[in-house]
PDB file of N, CA and C in Angstrom:
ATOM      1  N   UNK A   1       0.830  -1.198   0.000  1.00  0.00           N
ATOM      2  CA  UNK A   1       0.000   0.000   0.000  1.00  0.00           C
ATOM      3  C   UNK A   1       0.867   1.251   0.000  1.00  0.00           C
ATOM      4  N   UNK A   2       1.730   1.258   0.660  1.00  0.00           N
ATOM      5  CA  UNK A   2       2.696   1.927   1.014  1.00  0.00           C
ATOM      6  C   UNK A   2       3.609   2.915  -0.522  1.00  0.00           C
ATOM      7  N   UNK A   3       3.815   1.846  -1.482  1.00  0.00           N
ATOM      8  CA  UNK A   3       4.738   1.886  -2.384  1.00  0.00           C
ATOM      9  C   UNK A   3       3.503   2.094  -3.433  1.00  0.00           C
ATOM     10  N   UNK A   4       2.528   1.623  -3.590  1.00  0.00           N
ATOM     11  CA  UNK A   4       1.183   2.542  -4.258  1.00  0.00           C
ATOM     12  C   UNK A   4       0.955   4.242  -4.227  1.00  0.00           C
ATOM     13  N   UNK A   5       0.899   4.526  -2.363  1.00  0.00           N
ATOM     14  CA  UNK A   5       0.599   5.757  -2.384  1.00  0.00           C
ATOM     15  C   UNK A   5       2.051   6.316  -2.243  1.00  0.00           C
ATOM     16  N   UNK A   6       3.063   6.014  -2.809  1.00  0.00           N
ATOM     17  CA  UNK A   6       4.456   6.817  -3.217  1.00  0.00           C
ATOM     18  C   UNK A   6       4.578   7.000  -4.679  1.00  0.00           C
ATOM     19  N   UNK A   7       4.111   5.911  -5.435  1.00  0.00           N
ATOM     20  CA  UNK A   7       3.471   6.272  -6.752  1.00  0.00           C
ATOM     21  C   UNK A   7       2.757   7.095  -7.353  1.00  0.00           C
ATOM     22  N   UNK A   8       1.783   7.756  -6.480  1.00  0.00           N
ATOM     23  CA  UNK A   8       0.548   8.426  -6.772  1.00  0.00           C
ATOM     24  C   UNK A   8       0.817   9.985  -6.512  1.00  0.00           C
ATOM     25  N   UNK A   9       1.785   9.694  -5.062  1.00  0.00           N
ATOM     26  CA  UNK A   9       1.866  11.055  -5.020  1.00  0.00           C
ATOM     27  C   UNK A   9       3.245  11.814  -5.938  1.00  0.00           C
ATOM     28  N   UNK A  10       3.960  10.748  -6.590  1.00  0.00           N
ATOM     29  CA  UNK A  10       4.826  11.229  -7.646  1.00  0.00           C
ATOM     30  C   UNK A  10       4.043  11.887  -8.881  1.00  0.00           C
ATOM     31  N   UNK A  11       2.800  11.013  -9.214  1.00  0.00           N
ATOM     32  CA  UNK A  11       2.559  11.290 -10.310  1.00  0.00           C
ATOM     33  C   UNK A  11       1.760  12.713 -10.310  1.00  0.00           C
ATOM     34  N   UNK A  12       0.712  13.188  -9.286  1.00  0.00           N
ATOM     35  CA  UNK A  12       0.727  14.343  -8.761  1.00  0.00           C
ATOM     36  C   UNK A  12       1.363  15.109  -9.123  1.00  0.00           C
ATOM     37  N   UNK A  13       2.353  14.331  -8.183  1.00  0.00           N
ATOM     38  CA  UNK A  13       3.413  16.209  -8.386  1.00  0.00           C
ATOM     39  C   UNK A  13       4.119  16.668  -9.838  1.00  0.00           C
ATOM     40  N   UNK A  14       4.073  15.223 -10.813  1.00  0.00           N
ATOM     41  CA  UNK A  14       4.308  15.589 -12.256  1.00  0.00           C
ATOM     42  C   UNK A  14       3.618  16.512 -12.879  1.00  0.00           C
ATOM     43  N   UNK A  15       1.927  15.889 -12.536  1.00  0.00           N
ATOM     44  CA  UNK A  15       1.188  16.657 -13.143  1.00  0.00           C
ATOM     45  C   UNK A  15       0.839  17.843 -12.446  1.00  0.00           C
ATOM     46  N   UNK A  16       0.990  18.121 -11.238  1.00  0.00           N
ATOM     47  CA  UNK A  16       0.955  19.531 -10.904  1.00  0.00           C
ATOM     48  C   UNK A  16       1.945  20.667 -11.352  1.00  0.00           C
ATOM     49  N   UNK A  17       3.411  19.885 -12.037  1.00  0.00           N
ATOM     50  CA  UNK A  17       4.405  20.946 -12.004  1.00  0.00           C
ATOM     51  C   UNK A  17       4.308  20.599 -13.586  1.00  0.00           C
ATOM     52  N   UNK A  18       3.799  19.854 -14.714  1.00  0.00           N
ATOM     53  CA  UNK A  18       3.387  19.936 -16.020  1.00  0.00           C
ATOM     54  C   UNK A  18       2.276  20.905 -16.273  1.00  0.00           C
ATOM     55  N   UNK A  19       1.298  20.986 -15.102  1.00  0.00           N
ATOM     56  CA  UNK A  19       0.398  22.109 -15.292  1.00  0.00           C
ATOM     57  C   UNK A  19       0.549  23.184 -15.266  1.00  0.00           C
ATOM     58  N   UNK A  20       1.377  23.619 -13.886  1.00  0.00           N
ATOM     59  CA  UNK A  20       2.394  24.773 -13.759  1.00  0.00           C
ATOM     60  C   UNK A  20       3.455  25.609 -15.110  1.00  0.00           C
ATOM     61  N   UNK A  21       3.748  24.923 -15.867  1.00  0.00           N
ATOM     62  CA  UNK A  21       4.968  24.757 -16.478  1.00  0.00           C
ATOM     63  C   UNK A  21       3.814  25.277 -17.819  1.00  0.00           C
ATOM     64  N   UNK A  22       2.903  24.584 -18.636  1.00  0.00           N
ATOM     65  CA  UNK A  22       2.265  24.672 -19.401  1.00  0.00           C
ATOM     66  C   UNK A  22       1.270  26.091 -19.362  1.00  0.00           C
ATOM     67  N   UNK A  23       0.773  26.547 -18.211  1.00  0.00           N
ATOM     68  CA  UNK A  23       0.229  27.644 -18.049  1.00  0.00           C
ATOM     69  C   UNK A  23       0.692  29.047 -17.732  1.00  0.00           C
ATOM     70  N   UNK A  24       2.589  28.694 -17.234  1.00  0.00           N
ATOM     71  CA  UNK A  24       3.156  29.771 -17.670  1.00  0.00           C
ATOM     72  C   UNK A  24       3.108  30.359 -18.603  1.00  0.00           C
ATOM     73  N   UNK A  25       3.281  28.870 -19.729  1.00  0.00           N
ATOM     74  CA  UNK A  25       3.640  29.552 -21.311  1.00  0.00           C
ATOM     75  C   UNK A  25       2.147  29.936 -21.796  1.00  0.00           C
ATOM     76  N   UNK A  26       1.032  29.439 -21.374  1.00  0.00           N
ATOM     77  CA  UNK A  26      -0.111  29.963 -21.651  1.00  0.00           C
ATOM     78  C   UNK A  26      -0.416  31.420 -21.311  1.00  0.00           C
ATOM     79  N   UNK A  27       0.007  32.000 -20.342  1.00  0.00           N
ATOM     80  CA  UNK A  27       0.009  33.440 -19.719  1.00  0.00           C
ATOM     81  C   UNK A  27       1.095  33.911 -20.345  1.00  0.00           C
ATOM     82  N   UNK A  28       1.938  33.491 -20.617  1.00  0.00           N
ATOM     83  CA  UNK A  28       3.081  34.729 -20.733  1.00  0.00           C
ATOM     84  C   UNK A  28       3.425  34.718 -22.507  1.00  0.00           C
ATOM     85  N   UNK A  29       2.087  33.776 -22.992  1.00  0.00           N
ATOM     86  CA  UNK A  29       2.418  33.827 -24.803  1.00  0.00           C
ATOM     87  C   UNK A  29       4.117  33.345 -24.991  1.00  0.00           C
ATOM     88  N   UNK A  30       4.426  32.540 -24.761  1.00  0.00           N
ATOM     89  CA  UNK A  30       5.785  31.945 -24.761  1.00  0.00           C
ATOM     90  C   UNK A  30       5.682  31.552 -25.928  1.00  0.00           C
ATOM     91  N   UNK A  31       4.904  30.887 -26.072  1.00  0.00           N
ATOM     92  CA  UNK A  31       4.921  29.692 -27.962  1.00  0.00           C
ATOM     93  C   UNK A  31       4.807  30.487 -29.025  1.00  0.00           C
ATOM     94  N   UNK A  32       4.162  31.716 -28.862  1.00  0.00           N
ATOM     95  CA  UNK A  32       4.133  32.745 -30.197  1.00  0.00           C
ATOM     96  C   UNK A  32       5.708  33.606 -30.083  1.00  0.00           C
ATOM     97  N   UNK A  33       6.100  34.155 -28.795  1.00  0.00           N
ATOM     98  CA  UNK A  33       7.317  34.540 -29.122  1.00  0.00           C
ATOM     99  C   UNK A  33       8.545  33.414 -29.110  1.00  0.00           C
ATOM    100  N   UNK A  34       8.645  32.590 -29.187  1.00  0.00           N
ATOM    101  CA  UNK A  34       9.277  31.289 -29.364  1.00  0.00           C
ATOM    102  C   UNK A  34       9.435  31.341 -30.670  1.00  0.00           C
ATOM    103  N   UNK A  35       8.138  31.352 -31.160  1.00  0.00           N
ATOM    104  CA  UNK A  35       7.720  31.244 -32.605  1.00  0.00           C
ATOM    105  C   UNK A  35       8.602  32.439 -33.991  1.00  0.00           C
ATOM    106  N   UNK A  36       8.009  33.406 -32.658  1.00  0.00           N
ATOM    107  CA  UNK A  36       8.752  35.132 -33.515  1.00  0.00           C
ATOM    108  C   UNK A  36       9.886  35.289 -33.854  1.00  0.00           C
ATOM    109  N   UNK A  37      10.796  34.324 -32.728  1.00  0.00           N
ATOM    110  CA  UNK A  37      12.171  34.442 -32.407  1.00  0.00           C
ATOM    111  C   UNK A  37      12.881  33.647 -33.542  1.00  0.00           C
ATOM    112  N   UNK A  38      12.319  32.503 -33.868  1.00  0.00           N
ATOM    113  CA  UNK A  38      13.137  31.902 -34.683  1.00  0.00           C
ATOM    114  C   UNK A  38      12.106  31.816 -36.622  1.00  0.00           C
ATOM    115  N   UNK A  39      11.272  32.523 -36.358  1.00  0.00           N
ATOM    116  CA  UNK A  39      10.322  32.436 -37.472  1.00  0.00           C
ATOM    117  C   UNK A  39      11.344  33.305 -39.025  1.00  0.00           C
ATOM    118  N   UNK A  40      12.365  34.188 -38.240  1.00  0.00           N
ATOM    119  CA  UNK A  40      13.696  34.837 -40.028  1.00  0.00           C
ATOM    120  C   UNK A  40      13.910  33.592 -40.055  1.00  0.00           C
ATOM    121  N   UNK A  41      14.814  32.332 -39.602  1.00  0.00           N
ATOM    122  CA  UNK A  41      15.495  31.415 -39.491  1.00  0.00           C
ATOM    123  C   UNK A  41      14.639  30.710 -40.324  1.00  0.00           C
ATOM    124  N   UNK A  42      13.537  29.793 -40.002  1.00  0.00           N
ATOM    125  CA  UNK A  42      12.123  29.461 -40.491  1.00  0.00           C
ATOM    126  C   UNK A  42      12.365  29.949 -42.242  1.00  0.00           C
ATOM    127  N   UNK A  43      11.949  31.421 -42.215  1.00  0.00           N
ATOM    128  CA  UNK A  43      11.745  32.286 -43.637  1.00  0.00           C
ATOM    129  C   UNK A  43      12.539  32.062 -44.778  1.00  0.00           C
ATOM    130  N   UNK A  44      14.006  32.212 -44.073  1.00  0.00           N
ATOM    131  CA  UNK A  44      15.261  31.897 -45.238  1.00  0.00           C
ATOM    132  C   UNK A  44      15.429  30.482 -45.292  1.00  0.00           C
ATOM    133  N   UNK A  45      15.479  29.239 -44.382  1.00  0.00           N
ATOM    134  CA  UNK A  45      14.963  27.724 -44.792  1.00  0.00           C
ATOM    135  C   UNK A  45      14.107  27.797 -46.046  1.00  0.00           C
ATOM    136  N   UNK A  46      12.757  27.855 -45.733  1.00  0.00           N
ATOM    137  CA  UNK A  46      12.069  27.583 -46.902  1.00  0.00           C
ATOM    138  C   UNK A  46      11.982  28.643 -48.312  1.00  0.00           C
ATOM    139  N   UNK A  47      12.464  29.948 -48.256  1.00  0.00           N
ATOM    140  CA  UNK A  47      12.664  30.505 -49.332  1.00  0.00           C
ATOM    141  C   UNK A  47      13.727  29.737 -50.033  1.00  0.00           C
ATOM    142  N   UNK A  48      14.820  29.344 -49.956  1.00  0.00           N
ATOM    143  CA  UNK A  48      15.805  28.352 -50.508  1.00  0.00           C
ATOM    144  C   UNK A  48      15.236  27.070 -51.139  1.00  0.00           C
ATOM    145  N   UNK A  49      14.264  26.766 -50.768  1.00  0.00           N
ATOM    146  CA  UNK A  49      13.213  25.713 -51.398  1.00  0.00           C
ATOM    147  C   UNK A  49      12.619  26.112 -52.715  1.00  0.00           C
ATOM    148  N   UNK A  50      13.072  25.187 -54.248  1.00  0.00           N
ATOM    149  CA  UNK A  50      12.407  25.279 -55.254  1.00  0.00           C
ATOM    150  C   UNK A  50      11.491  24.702 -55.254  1.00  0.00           C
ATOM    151  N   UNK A  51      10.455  25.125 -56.127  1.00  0.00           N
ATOM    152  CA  UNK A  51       9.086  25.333 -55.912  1.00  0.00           C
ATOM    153  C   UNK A  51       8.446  24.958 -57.550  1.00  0.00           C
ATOM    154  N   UNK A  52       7.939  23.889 -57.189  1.00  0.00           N
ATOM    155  CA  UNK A  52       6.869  24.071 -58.727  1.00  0.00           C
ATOM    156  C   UNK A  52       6.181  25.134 -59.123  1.00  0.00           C
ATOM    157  N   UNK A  53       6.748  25.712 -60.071  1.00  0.00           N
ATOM    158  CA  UNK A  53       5.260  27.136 -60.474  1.00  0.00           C
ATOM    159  C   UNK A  53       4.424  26.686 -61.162  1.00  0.00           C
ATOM    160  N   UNK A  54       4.359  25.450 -62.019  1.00  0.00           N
ATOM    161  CA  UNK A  54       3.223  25.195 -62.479  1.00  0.00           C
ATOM    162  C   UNK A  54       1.770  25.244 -62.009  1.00  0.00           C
ATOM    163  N   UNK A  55       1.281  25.845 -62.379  1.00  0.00           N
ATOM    164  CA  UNK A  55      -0.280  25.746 -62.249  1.00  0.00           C
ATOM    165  C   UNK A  55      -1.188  24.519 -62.604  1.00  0.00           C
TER     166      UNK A  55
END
């Protein structure tokens, strides 16, 4: 029983500090400036990409 509720309360605290962790970046828009930050990098990748123009 013992080694059950040492299990449980691990997994808890995963998901309390995955929730934590996930709703920072939800409040503080992390994933869009994440996004911003590396989105030139992103731009010049795929401009270097030939491209069918056919229609």
């Amino acid at each position: 029983m013992y080694v059950f509720l040492h299990i449980l309360k691990v997994i808890v605290i995963i998901v309390l500090i995955l929730f934590v962790v996930t709703f920072g970046v939800y409040i503080f828009n992390l994933d869009m400036k994440l996004t911003a930050a590396i989105y030139p990098w992103l731009q010049k990748h795929y401009d270097k990409i030939d491209r069918d123009q056919h229609l």
